[in-house]
N, C-alpha and C. Protein backbone atom coordinates (compact mmCIF):
# COMPACT_ATOMS: atom_id res chain seq x y z
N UNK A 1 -67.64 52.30 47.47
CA UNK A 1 -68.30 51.03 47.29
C UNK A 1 -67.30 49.91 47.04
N UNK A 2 -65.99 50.07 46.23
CA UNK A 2 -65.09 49.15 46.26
C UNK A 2 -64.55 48.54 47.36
N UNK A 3 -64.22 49.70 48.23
CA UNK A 3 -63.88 49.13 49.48
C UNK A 3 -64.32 48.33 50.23
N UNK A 4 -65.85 48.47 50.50
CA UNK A 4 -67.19 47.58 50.82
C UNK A 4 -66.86 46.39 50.42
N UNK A 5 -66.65 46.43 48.78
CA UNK A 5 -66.76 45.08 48.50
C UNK A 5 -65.60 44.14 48.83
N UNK A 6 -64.27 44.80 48.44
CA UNK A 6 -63.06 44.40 48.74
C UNK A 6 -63.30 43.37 50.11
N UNK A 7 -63.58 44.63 51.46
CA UNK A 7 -63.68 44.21 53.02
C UNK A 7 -64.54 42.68 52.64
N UNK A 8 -65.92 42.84 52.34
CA UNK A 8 -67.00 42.04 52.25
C UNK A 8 -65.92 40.38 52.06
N UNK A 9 -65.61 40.21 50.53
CA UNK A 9 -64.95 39.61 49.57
C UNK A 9 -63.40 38.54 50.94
N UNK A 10 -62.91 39.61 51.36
CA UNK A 10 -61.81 39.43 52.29
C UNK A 10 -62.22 38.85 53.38
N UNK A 11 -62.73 39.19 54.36
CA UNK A 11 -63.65 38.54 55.36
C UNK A 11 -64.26 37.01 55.04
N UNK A 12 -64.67 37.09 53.78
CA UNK A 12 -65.55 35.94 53.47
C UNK A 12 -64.42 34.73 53.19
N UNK A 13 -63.26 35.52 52.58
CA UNK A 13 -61.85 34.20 53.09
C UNK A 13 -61.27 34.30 53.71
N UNK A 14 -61.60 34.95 55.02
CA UNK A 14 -60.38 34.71 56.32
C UNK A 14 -61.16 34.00 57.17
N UNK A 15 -62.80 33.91 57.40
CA UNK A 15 -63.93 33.43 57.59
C UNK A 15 -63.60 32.03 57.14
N UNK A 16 -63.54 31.62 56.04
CA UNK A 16 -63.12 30.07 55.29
C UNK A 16 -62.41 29.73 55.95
N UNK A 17 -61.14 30.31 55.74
CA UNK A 17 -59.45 29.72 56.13
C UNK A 17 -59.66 29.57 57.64
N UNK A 18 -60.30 30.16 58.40
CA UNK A 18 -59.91 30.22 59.55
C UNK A 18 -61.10 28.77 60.47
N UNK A 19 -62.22 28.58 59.96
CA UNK A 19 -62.74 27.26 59.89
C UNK A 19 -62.32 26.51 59.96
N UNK A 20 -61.73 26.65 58.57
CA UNK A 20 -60.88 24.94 57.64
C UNK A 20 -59.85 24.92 58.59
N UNK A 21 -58.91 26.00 59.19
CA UNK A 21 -57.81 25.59 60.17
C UNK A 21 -58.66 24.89 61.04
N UNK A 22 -59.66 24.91 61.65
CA UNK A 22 -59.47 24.37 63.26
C UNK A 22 -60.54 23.39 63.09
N UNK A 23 -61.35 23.26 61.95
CA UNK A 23 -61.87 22.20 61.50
C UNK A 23 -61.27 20.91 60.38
N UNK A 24 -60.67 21.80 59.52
CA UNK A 24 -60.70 20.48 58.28
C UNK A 24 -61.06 20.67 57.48
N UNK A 25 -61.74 20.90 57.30
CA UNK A 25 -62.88 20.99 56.36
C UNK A 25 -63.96 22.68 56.35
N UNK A 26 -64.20 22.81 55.07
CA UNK A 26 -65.00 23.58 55.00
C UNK A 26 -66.67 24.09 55.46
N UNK A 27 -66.91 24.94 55.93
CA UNK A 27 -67.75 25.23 55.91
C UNK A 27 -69.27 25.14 55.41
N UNK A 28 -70.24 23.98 55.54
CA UNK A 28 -71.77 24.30 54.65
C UNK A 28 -71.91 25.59 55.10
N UNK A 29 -72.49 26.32 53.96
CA UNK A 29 -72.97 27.85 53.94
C UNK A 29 -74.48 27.18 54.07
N UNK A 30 -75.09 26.34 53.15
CA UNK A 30 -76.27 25.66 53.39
C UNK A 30 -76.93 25.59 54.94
N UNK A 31 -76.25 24.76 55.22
CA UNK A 31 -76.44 24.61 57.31
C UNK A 31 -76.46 26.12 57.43
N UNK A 32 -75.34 26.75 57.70
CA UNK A 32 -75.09 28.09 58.68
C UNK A 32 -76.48 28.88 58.34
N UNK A 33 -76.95 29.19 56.67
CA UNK A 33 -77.72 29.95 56.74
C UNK A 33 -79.35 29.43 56.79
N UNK A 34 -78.98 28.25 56.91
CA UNK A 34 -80.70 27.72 57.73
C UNK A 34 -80.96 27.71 59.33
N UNK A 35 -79.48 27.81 60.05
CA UNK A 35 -79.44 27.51 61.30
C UNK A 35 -80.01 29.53 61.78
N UNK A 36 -80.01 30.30 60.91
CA UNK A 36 -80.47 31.50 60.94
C UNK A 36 -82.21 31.62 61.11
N UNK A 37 -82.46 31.07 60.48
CA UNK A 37 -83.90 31.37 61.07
C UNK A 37 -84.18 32.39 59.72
N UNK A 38 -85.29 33.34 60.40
CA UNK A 38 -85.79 33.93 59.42
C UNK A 38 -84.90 35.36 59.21
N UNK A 39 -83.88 35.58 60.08
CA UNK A 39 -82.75 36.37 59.96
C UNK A 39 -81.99 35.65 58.15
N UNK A 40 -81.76 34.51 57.84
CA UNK A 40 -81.77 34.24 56.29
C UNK A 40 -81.96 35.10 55.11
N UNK A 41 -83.10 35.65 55.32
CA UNK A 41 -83.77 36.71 54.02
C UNK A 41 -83.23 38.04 53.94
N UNK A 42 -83.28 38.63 55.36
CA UNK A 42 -81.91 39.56 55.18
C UNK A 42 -80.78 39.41 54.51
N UNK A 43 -79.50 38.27 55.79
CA UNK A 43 -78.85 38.05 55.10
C UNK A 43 -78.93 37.80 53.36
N UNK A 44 -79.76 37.40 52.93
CA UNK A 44 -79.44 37.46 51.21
C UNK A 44 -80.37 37.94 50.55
N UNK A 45 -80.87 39.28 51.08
CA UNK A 45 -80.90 40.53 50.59
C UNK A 45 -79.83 41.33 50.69
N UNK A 46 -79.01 40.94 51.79
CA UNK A 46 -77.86 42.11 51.31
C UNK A 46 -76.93 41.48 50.79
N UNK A 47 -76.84 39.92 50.57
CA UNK A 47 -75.62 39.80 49.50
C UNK A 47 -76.09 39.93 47.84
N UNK A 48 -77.57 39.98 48.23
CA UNK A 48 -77.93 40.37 46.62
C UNK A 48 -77.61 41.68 46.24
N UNK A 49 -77.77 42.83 47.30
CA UNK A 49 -77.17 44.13 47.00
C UNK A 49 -76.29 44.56 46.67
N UNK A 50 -75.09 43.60 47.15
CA UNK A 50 -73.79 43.66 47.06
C UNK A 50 -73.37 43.07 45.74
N UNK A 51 -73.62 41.90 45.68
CA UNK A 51 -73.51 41.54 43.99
C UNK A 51 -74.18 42.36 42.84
N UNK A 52 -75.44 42.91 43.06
CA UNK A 52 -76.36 43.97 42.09
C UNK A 52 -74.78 45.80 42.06
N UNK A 53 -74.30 45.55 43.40
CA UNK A 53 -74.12 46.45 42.91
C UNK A 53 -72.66 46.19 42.67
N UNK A 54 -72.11 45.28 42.48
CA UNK A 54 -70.74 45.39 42.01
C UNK A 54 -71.02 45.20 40.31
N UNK A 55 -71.91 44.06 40.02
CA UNK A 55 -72.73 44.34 38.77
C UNK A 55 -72.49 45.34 38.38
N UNK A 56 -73.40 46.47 38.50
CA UNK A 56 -73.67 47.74 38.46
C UNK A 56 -72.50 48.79 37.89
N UNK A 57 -71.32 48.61 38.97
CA UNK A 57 -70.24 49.39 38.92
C UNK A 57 -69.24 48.82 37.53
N UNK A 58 -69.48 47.29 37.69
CA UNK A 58 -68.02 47.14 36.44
C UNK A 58 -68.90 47.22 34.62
N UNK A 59 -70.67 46.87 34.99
CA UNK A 59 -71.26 48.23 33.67
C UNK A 59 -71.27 49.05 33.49
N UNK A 60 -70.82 50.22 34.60
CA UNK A 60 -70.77 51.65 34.35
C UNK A 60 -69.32 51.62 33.87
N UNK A 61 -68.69 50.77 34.23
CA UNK A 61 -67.62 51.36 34.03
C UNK A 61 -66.70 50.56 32.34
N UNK A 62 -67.32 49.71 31.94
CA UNK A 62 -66.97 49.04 30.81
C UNK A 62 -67.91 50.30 29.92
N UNK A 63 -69.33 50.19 30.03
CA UNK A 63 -69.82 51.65 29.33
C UNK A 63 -69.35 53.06 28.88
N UNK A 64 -68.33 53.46 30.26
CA UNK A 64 -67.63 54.58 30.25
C UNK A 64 -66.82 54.65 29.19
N UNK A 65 -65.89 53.13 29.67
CA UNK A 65 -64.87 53.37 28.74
C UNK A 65 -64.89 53.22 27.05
N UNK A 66 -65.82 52.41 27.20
CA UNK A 66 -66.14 51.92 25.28
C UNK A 66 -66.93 53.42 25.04
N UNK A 67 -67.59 54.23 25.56
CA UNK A 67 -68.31 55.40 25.02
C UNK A 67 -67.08 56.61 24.95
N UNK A 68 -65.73 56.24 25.74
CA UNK A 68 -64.94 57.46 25.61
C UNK A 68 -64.03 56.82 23.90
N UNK A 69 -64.17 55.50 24.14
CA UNK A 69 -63.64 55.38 22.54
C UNK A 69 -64.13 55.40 21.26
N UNK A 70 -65.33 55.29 21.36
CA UNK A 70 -65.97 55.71 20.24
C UNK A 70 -66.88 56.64 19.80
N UNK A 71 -66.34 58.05 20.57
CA UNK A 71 -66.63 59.37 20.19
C UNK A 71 -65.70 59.91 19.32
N UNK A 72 -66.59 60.42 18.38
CA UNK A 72 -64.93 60.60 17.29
C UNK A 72 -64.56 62.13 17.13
N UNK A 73 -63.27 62.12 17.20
CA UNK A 73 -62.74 63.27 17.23
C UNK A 73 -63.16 64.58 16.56
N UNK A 74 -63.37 65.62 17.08
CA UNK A 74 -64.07 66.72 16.55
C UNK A 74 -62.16 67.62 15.26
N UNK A 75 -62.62 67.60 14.22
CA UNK A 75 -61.83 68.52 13.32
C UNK A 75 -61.18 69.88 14.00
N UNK A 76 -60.29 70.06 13.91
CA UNK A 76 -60.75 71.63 13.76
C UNK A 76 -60.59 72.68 12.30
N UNK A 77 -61.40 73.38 12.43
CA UNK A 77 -61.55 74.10 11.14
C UNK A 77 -60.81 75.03 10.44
């Protein structure tokens, strides 16, 4: 899933940069994703997925780690 996101994340600024070169100027995301039609709702259903699940991953993983530190050490007898 990192990778996903990484690619996703990367694309989305070579996508920019590569605009702004041969334009100037940046990109409306506004325009582009109205000029979509009802293809729109997809599109941001899956960037909601993608954000839900990077969400997702850096709570599992802040959880992980604060639950491996505050298990307290077992004695031995």
């Amino acid at each position: 899933m990192w990778y996903a996101i990484f690619v996703w994340f990367a694309s989305s600024l070579f996508s920019q940069s590569l605009y702004m070169a041969f334009n100037g100027v940046p990109y409306d995301a506004v325009a582009l994703l109205q000029n979509l039609g009802p293809v729109y709702y997809l599109v941001l259903a899956i960037e909601l997925v993608v954000w839900m699940s990077l969400g997702s991953l850096l709570v599992k993983k802040v959880v992980t780690k604060t639950r491996d530190r505050v298990q307290p050490v077992a004695l031995a007898a």
